[in-house]
C-alpha atoms as a PDB file:
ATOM      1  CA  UNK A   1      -9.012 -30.770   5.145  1.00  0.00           C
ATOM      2  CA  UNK A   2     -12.609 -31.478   3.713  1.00  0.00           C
ATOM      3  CA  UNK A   3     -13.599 -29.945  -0.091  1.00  0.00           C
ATOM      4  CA  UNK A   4     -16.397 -27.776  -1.066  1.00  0.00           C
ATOM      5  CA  UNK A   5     -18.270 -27.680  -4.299  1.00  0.00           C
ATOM      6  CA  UNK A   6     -18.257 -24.180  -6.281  1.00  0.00           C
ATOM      7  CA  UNK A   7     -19.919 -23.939  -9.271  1.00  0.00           C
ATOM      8  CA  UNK A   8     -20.785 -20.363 -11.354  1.00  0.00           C
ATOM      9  CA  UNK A   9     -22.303 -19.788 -14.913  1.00  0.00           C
ATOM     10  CA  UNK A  10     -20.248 -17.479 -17.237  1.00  0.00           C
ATOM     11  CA  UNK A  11     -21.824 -14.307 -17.993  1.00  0.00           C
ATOM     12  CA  UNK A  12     -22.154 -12.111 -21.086  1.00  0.00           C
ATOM     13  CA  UNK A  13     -18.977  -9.726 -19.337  1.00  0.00           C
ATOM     14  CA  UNK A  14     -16.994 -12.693 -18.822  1.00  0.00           C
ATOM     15  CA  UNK A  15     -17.275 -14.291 -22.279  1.00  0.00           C
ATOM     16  CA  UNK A  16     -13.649 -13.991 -23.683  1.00  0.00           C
ATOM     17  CA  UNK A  17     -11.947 -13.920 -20.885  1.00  0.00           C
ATOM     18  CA  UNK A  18      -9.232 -17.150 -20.220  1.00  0.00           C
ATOM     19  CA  UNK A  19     -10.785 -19.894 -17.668  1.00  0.00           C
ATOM     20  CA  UNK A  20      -7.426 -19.279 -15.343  1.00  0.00           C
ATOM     21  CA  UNK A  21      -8.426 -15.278 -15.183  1.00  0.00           C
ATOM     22  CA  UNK A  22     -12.241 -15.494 -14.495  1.00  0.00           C
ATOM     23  CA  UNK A  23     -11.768 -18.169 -11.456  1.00  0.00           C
ATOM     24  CA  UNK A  24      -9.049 -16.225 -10.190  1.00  0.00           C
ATOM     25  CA  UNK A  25     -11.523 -13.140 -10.128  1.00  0.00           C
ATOM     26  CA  UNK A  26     -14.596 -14.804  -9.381  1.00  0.00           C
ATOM     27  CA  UNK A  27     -12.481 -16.815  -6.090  1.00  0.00           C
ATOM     28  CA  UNK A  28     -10.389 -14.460  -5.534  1.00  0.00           C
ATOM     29  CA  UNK A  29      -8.702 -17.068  -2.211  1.00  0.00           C
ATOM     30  CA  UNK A  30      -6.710 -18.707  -4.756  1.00  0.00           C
ATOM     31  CA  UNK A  31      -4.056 -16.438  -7.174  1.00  0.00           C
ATOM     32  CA  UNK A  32      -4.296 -16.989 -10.710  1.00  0.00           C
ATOM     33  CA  UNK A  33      -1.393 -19.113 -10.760  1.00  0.00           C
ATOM     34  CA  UNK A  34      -2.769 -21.695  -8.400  1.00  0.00           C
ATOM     35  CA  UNK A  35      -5.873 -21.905 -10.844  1.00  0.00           C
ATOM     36  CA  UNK A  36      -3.559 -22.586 -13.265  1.00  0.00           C
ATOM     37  CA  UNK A  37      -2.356 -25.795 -11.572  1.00  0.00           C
ATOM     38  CA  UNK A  38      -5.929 -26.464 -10.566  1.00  0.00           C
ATOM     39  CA  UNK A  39      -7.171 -26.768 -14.138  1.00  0.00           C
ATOM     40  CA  UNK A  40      -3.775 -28.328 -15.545  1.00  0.00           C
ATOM     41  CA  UNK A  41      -4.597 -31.055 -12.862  1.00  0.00           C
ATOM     42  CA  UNK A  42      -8.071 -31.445 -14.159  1.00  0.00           C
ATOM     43  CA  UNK A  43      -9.881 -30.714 -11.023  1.00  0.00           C
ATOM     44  CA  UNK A  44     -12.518 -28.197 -13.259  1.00  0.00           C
ATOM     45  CA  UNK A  45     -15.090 -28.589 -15.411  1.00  0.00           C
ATOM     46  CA  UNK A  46     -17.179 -27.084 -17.981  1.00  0.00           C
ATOM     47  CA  UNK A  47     -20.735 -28.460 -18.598  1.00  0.00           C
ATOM     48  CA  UNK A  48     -19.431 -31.281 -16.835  1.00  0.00           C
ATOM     49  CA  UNK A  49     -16.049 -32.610 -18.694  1.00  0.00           C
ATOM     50  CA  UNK A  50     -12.814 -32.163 -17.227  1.00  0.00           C
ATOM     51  CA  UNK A  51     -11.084 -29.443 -18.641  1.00  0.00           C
ATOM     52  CA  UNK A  52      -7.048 -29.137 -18.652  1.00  0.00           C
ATOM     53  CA  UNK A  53      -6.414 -25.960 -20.722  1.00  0.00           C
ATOM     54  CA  UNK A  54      -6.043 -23.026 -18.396  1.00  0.00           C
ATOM     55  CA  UNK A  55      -5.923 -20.652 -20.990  1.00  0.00           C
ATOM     56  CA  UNK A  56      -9.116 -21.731 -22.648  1.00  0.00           C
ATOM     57  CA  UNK A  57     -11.715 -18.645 -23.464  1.00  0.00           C
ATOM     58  CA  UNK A  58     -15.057 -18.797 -21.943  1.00  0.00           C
ATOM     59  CA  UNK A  59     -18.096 -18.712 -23.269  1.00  0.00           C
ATOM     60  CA  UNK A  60     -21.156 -16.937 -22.015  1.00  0.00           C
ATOM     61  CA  UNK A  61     -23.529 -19.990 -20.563  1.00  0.00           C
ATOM     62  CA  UNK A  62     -20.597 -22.699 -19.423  1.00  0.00           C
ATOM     63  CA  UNK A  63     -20.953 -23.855 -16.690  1.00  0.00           C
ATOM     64  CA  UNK A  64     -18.191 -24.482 -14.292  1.00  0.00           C
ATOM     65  CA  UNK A  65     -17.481 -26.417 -11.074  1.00  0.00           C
ATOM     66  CA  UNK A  66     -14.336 -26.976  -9.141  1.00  0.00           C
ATOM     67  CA  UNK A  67     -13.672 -29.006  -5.539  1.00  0.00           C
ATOM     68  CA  UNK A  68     -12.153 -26.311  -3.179  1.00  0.00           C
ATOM     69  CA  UNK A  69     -10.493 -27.200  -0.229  1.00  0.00           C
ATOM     70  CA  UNK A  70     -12.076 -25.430   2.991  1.00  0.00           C
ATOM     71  CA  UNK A  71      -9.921 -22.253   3.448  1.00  0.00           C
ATOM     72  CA  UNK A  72      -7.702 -21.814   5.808  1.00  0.00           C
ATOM     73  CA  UNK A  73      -8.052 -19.251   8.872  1.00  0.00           C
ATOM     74  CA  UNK A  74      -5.942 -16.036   9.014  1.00  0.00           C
ATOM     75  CA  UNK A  75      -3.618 -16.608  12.198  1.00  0.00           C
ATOM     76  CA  UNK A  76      -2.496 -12.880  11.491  1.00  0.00           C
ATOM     77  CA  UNK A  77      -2.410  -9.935  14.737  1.00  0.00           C
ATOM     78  CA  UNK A  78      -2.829  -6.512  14.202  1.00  0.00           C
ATOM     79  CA  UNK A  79       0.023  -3.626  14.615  1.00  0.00           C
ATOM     80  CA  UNK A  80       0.190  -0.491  15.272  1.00  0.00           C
ATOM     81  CA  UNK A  81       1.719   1.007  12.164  1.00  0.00           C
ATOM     82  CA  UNK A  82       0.739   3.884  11.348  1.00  0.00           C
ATOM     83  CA  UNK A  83      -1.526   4.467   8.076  1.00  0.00           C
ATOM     84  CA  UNK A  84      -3.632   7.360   6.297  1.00  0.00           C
ATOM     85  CA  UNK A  85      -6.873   6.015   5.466  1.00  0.00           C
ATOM     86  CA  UNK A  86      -8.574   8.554   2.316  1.00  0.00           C
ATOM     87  CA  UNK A  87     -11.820   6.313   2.804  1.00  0.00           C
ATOM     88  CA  UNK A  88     -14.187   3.311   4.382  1.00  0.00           C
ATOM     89  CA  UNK A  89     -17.483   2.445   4.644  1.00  0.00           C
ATOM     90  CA  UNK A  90     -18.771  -0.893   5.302  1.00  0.00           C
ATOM     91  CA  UNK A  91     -17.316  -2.574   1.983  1.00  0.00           C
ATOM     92  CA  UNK A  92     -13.932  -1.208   0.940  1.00  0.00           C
ATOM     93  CA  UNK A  93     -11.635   1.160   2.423  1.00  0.00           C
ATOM     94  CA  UNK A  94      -9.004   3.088   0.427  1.00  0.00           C
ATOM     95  CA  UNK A  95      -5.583   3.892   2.141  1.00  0.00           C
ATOM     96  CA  UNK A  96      -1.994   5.212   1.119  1.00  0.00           C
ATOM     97  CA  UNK A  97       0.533   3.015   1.274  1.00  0.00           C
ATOM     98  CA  UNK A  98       3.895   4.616   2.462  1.00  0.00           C
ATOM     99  CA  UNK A  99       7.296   3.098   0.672  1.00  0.00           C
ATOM    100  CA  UNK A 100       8.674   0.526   2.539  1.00  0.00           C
ATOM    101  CA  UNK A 101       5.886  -1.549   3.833  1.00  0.00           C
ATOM    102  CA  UNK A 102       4.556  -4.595   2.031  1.00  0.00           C
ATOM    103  CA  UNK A 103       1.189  -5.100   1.663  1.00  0.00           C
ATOM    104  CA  UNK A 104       0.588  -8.624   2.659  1.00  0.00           C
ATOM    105  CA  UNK A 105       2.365 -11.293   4.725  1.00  0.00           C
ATOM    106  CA  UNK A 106       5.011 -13.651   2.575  1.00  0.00           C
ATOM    107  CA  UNK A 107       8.447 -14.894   2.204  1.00  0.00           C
ATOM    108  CA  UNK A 108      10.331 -12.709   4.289  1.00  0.00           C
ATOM    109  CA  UNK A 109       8.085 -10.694   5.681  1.00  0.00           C
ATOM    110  CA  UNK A 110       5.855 -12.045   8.165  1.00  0.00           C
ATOM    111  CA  UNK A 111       5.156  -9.094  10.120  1.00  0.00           C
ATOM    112  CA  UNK A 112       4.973  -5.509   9.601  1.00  0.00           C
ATOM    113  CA  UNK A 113       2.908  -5.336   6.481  1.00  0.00           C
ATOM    114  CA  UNK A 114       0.376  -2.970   5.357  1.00  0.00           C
ATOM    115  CA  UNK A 115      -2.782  -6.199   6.227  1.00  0.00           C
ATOM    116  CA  UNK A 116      -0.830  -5.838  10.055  1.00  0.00           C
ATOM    117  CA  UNK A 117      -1.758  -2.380  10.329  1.00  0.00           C
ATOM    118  CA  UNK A 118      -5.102  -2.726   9.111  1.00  0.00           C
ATOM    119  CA  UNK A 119      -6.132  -5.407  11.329  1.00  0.00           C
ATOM    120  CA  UNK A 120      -4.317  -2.836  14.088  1.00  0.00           C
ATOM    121  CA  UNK A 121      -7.051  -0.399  13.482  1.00  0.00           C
ATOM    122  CA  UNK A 122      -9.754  -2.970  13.901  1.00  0.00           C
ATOM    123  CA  UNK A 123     -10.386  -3.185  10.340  1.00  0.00           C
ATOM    124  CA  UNK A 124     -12.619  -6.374   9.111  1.00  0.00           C
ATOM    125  CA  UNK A 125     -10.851  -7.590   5.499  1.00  0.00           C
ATOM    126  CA  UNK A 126     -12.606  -9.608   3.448  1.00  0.00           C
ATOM    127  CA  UNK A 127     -11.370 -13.361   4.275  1.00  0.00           C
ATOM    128  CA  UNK A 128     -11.827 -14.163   0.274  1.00  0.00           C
ATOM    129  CA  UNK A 129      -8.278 -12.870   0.106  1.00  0.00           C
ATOM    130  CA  UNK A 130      -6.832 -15.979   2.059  1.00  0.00           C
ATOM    131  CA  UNK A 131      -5.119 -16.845   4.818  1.00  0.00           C
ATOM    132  CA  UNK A 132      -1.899 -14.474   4.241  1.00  0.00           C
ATOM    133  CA  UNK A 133      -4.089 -12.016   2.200  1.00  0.00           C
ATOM    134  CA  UNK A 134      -7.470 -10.663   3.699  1.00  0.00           C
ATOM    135  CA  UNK A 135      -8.623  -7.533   1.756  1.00  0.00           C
ATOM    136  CA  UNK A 136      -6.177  -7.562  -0.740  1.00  0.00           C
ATOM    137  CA  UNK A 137      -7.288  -7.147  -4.394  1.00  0.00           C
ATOM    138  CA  UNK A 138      -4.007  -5.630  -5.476  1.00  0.00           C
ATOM    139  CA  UNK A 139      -0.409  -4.498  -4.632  1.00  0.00           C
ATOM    140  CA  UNK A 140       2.233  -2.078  -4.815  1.00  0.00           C
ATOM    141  CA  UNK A 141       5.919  -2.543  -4.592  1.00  0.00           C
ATOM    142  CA  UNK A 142       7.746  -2.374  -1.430  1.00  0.00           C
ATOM    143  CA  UNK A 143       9.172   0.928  -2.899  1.00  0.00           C
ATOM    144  CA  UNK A 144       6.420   2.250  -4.118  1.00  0.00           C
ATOM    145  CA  UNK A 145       3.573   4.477  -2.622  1.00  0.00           C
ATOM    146  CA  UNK A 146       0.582   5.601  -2.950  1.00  0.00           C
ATOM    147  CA  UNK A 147      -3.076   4.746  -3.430  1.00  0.00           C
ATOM    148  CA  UNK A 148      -4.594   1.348  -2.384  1.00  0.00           C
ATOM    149  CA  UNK A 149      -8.334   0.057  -2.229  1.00  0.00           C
ATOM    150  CA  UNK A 150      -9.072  -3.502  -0.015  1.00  0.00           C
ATOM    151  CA  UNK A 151     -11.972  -5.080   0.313  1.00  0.00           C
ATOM    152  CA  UNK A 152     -13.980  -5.713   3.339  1.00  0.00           C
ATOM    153  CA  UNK A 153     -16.238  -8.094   2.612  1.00  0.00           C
ATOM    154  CA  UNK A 154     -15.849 -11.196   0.477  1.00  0.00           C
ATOM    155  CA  UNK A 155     -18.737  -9.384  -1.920  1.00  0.00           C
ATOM    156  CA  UNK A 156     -16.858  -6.660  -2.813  1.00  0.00           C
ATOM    157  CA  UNK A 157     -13.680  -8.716  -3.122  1.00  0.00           C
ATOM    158  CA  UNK A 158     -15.120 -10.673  -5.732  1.00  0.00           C
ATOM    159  CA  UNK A 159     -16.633  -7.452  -7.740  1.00  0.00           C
ATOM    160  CA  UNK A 160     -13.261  -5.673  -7.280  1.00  0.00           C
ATOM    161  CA  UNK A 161     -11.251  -8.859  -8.339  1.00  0.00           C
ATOM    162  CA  UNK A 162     -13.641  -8.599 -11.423  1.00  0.00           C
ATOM    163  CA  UNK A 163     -13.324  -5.317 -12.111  1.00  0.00           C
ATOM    164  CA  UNK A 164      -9.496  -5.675 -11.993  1.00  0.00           C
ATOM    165  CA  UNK A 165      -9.542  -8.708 -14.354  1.00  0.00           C
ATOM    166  CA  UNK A 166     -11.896  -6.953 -16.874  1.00  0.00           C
ATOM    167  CA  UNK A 167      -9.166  -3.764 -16.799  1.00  0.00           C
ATOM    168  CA  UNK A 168     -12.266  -1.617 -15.382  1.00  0.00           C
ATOM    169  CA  UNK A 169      -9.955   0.058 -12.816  1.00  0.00           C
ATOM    170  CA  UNK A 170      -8.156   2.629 -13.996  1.00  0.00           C
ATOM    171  CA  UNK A 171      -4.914   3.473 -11.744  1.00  0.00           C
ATOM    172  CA  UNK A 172      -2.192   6.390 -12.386  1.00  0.00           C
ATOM    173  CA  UNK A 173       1.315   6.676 -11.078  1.00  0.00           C
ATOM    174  CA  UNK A 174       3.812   9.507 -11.038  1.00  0.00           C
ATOM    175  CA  UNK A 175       7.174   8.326 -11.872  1.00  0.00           C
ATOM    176  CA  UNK A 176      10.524  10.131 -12.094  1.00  0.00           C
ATOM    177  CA  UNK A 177      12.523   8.410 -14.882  1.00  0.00           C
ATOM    178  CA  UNK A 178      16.221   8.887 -16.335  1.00  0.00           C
ATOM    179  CA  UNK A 179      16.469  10.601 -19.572  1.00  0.00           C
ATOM    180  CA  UNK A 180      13.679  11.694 -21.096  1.00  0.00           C
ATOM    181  CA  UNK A 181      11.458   9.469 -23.532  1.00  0.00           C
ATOM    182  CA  UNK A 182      10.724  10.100 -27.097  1.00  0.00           C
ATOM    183  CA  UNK A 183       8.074  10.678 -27.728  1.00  0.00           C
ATOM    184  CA  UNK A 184       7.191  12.714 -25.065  1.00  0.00           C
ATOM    185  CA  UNK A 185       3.956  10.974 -24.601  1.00  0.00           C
ATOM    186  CA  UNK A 186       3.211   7.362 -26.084  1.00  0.00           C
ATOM    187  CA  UNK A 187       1.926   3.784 -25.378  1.00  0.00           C
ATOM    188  CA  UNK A 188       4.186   0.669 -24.339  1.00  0.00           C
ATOM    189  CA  UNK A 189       2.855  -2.840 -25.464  1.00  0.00           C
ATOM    190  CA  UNK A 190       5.778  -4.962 -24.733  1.00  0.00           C
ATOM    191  CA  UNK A 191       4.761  -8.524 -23.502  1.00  0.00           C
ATOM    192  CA  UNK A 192       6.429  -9.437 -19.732  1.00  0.00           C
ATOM    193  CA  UNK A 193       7.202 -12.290 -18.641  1.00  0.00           C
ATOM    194  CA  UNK A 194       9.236 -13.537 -15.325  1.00  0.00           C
ATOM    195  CA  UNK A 195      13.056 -13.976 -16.368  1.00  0.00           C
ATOM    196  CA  UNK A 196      15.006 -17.357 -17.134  1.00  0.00           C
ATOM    197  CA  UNK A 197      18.591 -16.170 -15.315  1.00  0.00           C
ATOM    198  CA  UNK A 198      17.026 -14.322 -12.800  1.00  0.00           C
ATOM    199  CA  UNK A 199      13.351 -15.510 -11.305  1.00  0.00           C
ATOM    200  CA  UNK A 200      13.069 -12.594  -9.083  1.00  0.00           C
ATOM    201  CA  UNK A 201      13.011 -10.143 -12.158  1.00  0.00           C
ATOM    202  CA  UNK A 202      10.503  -9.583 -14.733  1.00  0.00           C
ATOM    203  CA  UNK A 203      11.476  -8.642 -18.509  1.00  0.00           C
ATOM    204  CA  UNK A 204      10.189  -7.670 -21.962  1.00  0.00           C
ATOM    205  CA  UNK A 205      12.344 -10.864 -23.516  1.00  0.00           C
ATOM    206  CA  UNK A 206      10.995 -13.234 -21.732  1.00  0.00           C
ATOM    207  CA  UNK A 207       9.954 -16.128 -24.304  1.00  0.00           C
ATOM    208  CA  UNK A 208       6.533 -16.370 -23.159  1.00  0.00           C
ATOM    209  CA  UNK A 209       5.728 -13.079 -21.684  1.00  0.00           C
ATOM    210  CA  UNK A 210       1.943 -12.037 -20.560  1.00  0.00           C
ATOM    211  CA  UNK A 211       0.099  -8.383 -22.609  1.00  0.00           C
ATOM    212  CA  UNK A 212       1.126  -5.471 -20.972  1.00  0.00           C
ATOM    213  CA  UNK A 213       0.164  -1.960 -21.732  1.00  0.00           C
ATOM    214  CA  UNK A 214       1.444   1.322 -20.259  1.00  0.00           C
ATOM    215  CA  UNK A 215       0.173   4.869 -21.364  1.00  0.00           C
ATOM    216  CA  UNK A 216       2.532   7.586 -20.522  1.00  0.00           C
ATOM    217  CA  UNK A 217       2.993  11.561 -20.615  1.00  0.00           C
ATOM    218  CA  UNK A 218       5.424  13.882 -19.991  1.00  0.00           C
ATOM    219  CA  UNK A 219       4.509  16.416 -17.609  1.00  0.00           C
ATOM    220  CA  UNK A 220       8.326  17.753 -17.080  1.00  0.00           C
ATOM    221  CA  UNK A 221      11.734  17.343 -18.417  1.00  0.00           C
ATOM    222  CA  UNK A 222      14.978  18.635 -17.580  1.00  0.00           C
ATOM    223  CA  UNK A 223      18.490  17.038 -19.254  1.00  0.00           C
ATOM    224  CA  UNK A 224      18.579  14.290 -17.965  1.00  0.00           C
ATOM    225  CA  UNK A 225      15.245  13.790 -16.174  1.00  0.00           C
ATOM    226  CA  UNK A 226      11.655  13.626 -17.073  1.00  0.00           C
ATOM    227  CA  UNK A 227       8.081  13.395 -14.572  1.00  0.00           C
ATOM    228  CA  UNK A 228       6.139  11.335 -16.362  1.00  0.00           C
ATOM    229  CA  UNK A 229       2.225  10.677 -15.496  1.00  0.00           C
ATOM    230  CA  UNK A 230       1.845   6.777 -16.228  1.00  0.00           C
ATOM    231  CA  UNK A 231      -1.971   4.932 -16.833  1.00  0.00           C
ATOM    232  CA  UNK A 232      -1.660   1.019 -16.481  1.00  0.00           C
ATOM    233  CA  UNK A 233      -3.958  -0.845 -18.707  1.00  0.00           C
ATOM    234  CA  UNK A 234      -2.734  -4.020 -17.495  1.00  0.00           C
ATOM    235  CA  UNK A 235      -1.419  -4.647 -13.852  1.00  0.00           C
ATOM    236  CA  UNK A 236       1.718  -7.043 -14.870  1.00  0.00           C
ATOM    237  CA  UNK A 237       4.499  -7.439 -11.933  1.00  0.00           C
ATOM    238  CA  UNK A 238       6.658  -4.112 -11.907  1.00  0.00           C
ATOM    239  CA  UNK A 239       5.360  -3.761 -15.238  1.00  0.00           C
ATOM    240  CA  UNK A 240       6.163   0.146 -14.938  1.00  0.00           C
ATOM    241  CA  UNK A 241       9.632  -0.301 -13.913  1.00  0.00           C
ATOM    242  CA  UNK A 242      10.620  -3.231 -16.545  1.00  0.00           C
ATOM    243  CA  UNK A 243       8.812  -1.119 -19.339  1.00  0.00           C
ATOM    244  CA  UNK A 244      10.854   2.143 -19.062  1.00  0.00           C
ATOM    245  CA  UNK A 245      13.812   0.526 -18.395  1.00  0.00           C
ATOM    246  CA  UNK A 246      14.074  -1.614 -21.292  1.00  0.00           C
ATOM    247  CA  UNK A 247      13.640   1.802 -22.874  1.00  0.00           C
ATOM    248  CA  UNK A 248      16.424   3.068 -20.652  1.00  0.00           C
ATOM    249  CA  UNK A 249      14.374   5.282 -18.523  1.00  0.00           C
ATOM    250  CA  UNK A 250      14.511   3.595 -15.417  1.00  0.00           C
ATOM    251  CA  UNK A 251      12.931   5.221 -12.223  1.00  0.00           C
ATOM    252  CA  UNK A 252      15.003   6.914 -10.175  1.00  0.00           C
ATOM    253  CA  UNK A 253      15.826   4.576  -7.002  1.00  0.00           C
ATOM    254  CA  UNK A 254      14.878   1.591  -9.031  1.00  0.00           C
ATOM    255  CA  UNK A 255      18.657  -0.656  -9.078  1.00  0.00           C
ATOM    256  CA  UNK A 256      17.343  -3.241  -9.477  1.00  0.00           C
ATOM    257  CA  UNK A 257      16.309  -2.686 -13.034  1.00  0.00           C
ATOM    258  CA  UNK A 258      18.292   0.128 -13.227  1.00  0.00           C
ATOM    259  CA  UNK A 259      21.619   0.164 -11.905  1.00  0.00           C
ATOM    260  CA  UNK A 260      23.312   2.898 -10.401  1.00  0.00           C
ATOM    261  CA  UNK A 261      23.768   5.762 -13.278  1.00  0.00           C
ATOM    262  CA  UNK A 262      23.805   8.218 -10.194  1.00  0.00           C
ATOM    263  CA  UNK A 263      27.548   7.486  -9.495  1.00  0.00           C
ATOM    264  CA  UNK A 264      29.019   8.771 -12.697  1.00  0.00           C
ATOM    265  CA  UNK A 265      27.199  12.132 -12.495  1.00  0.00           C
ATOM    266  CA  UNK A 266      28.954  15.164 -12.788  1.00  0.00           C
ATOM    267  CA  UNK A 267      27.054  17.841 -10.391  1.00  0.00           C
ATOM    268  CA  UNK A 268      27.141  16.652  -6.805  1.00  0.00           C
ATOM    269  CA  UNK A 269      24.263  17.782  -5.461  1.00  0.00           C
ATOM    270  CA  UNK A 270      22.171  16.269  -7.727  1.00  0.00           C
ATOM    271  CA  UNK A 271      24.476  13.055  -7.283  1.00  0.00           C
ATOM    272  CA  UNK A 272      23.738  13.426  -3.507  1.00  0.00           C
ATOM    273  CA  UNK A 273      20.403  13.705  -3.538  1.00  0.00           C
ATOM    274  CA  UNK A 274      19.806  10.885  -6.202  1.00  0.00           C
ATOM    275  CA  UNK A 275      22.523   8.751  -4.025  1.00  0.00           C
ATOM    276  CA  UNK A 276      20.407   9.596  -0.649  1.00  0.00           C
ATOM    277  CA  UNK A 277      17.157   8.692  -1.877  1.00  0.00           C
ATOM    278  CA  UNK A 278      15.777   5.785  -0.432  1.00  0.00           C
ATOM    279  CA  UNK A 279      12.927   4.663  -2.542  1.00  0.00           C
ATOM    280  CA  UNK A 280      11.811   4.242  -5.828  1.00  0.00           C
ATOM    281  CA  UNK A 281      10.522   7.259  -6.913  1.00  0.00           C
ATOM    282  CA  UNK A 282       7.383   6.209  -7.923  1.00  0.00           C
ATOM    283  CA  UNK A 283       4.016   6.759  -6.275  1.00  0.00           C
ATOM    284  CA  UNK A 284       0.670   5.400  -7.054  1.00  0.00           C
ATOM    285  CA  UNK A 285      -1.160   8.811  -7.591  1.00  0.00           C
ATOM    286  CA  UNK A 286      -4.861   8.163  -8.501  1.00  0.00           C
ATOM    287  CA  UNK A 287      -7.370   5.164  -8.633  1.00  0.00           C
ATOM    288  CA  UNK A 288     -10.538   5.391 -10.346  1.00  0.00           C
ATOM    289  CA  UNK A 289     -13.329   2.565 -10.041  1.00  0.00           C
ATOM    290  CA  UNK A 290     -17.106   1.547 -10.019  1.00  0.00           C
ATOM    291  CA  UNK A 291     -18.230   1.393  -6.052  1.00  0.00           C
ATOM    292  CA  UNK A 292     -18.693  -3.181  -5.637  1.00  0.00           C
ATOM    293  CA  UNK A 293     -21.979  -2.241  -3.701  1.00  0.00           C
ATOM    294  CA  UNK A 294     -23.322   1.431  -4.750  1.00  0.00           C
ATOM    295  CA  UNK A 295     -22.306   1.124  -8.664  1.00  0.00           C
ATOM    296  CA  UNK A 296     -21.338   4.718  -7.914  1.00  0.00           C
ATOM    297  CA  UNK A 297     -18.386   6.287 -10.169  1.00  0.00           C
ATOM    298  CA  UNK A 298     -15.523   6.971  -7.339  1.00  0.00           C
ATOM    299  CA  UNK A 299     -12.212   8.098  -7.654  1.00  0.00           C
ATOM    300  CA  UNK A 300      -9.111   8.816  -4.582  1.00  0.00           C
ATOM    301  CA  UNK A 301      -6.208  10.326  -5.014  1.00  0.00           C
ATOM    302  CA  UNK A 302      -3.142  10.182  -2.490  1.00  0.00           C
ATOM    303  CA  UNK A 303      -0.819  13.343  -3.108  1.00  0.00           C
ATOM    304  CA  UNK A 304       2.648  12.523  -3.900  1.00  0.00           C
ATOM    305  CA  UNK A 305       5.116  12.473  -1.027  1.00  0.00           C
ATOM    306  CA  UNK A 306       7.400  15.271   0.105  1.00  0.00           C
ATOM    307  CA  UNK A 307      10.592  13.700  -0.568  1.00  0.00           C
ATOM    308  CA  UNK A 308       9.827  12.797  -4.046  1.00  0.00           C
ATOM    309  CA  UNK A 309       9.004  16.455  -4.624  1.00  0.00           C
ATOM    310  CA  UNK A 310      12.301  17.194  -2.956  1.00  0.00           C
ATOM    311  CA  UNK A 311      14.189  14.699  -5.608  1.00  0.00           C
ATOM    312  CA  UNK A 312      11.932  16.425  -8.439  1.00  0.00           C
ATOM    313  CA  UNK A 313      13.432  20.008  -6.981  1.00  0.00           C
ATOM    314  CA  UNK A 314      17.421  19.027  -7.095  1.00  0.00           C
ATOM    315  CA  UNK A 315      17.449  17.505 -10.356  1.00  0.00           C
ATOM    316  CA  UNK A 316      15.289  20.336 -11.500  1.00  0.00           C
ATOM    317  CA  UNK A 317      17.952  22.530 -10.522  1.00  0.00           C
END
């Protein structure tokens, strides 16, 4: 497959930021991770010399070039999955994602994601996102819903990717947690990282975990319970579910972090309805960003789903 020559200049936003982070938002085809490897193989430079430190902070002014391979073409069909769509126009679109459906083609799931039903309503996604990823500029659990912007053209994939990297986006979920956290309302800066016995799970003692910041309030409490409104200031993987459970709060639904506290309660209807619930009770509630081609303020908000309110009524009880 036959290279291609990128090159960009830092700008005054970007100065700061590590040389893995910018490339991953400024070519958004390749994840983070693969720059990573990129750079550690010295295949880009700044002002010219090979550079091997991915976590190296620009400066405004470098200049940097890398060799790309030509990318790859999507070989991915459209379904017909059914999907609310809160917005499109000609450069993003913004859609709820229900529980249950990945977003984007991978191990295990090669059909019957959320980029399937896209492409089944003759949606054009921004091929920046790669072969297995058109559009995508972020995700959500499996098990969680809720709000979702994609991109549509590789211009506002890159502005997006930026915006994400830079923290501009500012994204709210609704979570139902066990217990109820003191304080009431607070901010979480435990570091993540991806766990040494298990390298499915993230955790807060991993030995060289990434930032992470979560802002939380309490917007109802019972025993036992507590709704809690949660702002990510950094988009780490499950970074809301590993941060209130090494609190122990997990969310409700959540066993994987969480384990299965339901079984020793007392009252059965709550146990039942805890036991029944399918999902993780957490739901992407609001996203907030700057428009990639107007520059307008916008801001979409997917209510949260009956059957969470349901849960949220019989442990209320």
């Amino acid at each position: 497959m036959s290279a291609r020559r990128v090159t960009l200049a830092v700008t005054a936003s970007a100065a700061g930021m590590r040389l893995d982070t910018l490339l991953a938002a400024e070519l958004p085809e390749l994840t983070r991770s693969a720059w990573k490897r990129l750079i550690e193989e010295r295949r880009v430079t700044i002002d010219g010399r090979a550079i091997g430190k991915a976590g190296l902070p620009v400066k405004e002014g470098m200049a940097l070039a890398v060799e790309l391979p030509e990318r790859e073409t999507s070989g991915l069909t459209g379904e017909a999955i059914p999907l609310e769509v809160l917005y499109e126009d000609g450069a993003i679109a913004v859609v709820v994602k229900p529980a249950g459906l990945v977003v984007h083609p991978g191990h295990g799931a090669r059909r019957g994601t959320l980029v399937h039903a896209l492409l089944g309503r003759g949606m054009t996604l921004a091929p920046a996102g790669g072969a297995d990823r058109p559009g995508i500029v972020h995700r959500l659990d499996k098990g969680t819903s809720g709000v979702l912007v994609v991109a549509k053209t590789d211009a506002a994939h890159r502005a997006l990717a930026a915006a994400f990297a830079r923290r501009e986006v500012n994204k709210t979920y609704r979570a139902l947690v066990w217990g109820r956290p003191q304080p009431p309302a607070g901010r979480i800066e435990d570091a993540i990282g991806r766990s040494r016995s298990d390298r499915t799970k993230m955790t807060v003692s991993a030995k060289q975990g990434r930032p992470a910041t979560t802002v939380y309030r309490t917007v109802g409490s019972w025993p036992g319970f507590a709704l809690l409104d949660v702002d990510l200031v950094t988009g780490r993987t499950h970074q809301i579910r590993v941060h209130f459970a090494a609190r122990r709060h997990p969310v409700i639904g959540d066993t994987r972090y969480g384990g299965t506290p339901w079984k020793t309660m007392r009252d059965p209807v709550r146990r039942a309805a805890i036991a029944a619930f399918p999902r993780l009770a957490l739901h992407a509630l609001r996203i907030a960003f700057v428009h990639p081609v107007t520059g307008a303020a916008v801001a979409f908000e997917a209510p949260v789903p009956p059957e969470i309110d349901a849960l949220v009524g019989a442990v209320k009880r």
